[in-house]
Protein backbone atom coordinates (compact mmCIF):
# COMPACT_ATOMS: atom_id res chain seq x y z
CA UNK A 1 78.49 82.46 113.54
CA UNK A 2 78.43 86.30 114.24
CA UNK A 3 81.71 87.13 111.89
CA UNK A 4 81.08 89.60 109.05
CA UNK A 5 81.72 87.75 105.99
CA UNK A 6 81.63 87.91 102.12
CA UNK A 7 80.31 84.76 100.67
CA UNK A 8 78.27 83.48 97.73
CA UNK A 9 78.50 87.34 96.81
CA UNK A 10 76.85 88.07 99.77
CA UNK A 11 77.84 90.67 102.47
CA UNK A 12 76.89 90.65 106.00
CA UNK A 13 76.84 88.96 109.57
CA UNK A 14 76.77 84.91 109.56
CA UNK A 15 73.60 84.86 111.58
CA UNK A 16 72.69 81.45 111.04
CA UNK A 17 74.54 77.89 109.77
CA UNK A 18 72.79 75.35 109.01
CA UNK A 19 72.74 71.98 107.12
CA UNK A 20 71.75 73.15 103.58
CA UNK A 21 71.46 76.98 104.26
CA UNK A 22 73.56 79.90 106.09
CA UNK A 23 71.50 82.92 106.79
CA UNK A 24 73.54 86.27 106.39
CA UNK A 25 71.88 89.61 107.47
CA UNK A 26 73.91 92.43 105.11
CA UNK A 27 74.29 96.04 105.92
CA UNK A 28 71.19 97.74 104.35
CA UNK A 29 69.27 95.28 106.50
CA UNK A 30 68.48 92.32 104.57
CA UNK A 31 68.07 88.62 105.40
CA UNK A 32 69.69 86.63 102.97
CA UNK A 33 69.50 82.62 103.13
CA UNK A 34 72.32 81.28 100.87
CA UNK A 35 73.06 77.53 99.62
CA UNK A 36 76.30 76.07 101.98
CA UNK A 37 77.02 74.09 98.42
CA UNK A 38 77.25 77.51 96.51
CA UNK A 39 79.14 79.50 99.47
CA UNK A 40 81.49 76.26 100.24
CA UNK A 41 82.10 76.84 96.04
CA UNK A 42 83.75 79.82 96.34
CA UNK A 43 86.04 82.10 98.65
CA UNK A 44 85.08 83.16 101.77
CA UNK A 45 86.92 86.77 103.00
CA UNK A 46 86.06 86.64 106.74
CA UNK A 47 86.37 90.42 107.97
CA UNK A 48 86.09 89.80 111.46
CA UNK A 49 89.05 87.53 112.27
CA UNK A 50 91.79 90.04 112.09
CA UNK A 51 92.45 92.57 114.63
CA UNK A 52 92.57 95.44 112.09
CA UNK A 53 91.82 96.74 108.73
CA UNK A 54 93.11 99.22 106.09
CA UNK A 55 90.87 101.39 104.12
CA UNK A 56 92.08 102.08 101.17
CA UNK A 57 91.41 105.55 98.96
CA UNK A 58 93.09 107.47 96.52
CA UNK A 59 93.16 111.16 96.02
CA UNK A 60 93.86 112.87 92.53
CA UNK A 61 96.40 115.45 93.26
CA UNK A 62 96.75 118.74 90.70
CA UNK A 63 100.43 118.60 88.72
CA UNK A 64 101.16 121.90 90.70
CA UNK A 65 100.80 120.38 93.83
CA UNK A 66 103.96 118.84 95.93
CA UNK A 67 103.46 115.40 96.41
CA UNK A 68 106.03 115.69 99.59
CA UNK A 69 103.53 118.32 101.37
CA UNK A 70 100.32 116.82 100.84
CA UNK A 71 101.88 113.29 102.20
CA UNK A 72 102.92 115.09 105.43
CA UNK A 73 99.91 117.33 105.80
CA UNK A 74 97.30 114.05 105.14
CA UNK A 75 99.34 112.16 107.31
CA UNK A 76 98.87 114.31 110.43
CA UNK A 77 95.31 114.34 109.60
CA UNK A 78 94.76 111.18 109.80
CA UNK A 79 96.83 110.71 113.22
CA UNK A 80 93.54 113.07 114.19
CA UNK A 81 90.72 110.63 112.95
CA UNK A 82 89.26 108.58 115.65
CA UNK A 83 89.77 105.14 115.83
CA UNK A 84 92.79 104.83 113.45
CA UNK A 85 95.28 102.87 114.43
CA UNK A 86 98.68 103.87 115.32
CA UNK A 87 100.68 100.44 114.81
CA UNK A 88 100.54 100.22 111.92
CA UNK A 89 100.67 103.73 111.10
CA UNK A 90 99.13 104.86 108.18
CA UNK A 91 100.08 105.12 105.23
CA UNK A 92 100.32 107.84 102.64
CA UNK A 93 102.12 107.24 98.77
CA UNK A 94 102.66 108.04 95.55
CA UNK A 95 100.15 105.07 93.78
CA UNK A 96 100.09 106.51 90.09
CA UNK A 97 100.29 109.14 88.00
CA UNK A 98 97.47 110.48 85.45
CA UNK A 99 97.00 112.91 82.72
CA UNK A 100 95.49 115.25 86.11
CA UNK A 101 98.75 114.73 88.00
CA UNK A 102 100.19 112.00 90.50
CA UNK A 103 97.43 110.17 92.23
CA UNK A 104 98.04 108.69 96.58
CA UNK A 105 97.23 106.01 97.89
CA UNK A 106 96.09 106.80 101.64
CA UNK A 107 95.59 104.37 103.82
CA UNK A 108 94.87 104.28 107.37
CA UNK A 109 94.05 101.25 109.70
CA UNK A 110 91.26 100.44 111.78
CA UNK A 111 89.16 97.74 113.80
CA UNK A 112 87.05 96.17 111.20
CA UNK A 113 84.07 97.86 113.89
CA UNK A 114 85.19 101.18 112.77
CA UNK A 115 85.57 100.31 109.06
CA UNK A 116 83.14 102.58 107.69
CA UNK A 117 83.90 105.54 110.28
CA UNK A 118 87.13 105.95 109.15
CA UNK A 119 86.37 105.30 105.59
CA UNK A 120 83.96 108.23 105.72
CA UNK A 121 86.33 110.35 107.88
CA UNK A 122 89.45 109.66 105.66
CA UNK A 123 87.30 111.01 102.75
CA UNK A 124 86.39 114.18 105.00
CA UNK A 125 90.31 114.90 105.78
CA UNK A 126 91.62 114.45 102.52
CA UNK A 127 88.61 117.01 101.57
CA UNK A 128 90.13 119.11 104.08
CA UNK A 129 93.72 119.27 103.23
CA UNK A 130 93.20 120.17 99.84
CA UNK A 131 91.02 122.76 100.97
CA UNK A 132 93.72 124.08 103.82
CA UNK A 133 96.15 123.82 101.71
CA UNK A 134 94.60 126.05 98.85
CA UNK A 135 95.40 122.96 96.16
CA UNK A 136 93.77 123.80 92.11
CA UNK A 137 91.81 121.40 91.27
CA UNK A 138 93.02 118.68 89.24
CA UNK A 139 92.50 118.49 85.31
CA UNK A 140 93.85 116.70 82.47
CA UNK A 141 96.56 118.55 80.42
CA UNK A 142 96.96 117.84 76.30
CA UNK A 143 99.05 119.20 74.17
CA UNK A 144 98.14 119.00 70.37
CA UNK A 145 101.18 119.78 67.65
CA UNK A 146 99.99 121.39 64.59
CA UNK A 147 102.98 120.18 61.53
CA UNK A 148 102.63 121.85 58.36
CA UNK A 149 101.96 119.00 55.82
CA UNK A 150 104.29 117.96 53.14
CA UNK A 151 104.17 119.67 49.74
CA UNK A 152 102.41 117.05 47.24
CA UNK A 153 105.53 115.98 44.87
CA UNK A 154 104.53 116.03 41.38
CA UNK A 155 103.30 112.70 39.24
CA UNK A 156 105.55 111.81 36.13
């Protein structure tokens, strides 16, 4: 009881456990009484027993951009957001590339309390870097080839 839990599709705090029922209050504020027989049926991913968390976002990066600048840059800011932990450190990388350019990963760790603050926050400094920084905004890139087509050979 009291963990923060995902069960039976259900997100929340374990409020309750009883013999047929567990009662789970989510974040919007709901009470939500769920079967033990359908959340014993399927995973459980308790949030609350681990000391930390990592958030994890991506950020769509222009072609024209250097990958090696905005991993410094976004990794100083997030040394600056509240409540992210230092060990261990966060982490900003190359995840993919895209038609718009490479795409990061960045992700910081936190205290599952601060989850959400430093989800939200993360968002706000990777807003802000790009903006600093003067980045152009991503967008996809296509080339299209235009070859001459082959001279019909004559029948017979």
């Amino acid at each position: 009881m009291g963990d923060f839990i995902t069960a039976a599709g259900v997100t929340g705090d374990v409020q309750e456990i009883g013999v047929f029922t567990t009662t789970i209050h989510t974040l919007d504020n709901l009470q939500v009484v769920a079967g033990n027989s359908k959340i014993l049926g399927d995973n459980i991913i308790n949030y609350t027993v681990n000391p930390y968390r990592r958030v994890d976002l991506k950020a769509q990066l222009s072609h024209e951009v250097n990958p090696q600048d905005d991993i410094a840059s976004l990794f100083e800011q997030l040394k600056q957001i509240p409540n992210v932990v230092t060990d261990p450190p966060p982490v900003v990388e190359i995840l993919e590339f895209n038609l718009a350019g490479p795409v990061m990963a960045v992700r910081p760790f936190c205290h599952n309390d601060n989850y959400w603050q430093v989800y939200f926050d993360t968002n706000w400094a990777i807003r802000a870097v790009c903006a600093t920084a003067g980045y152009p905004v991503p967008s996809t890139r296509q080339m299209i080839f235009h070859r001459p087509l082959e001279p019909e050979k004559p029948v017979g």
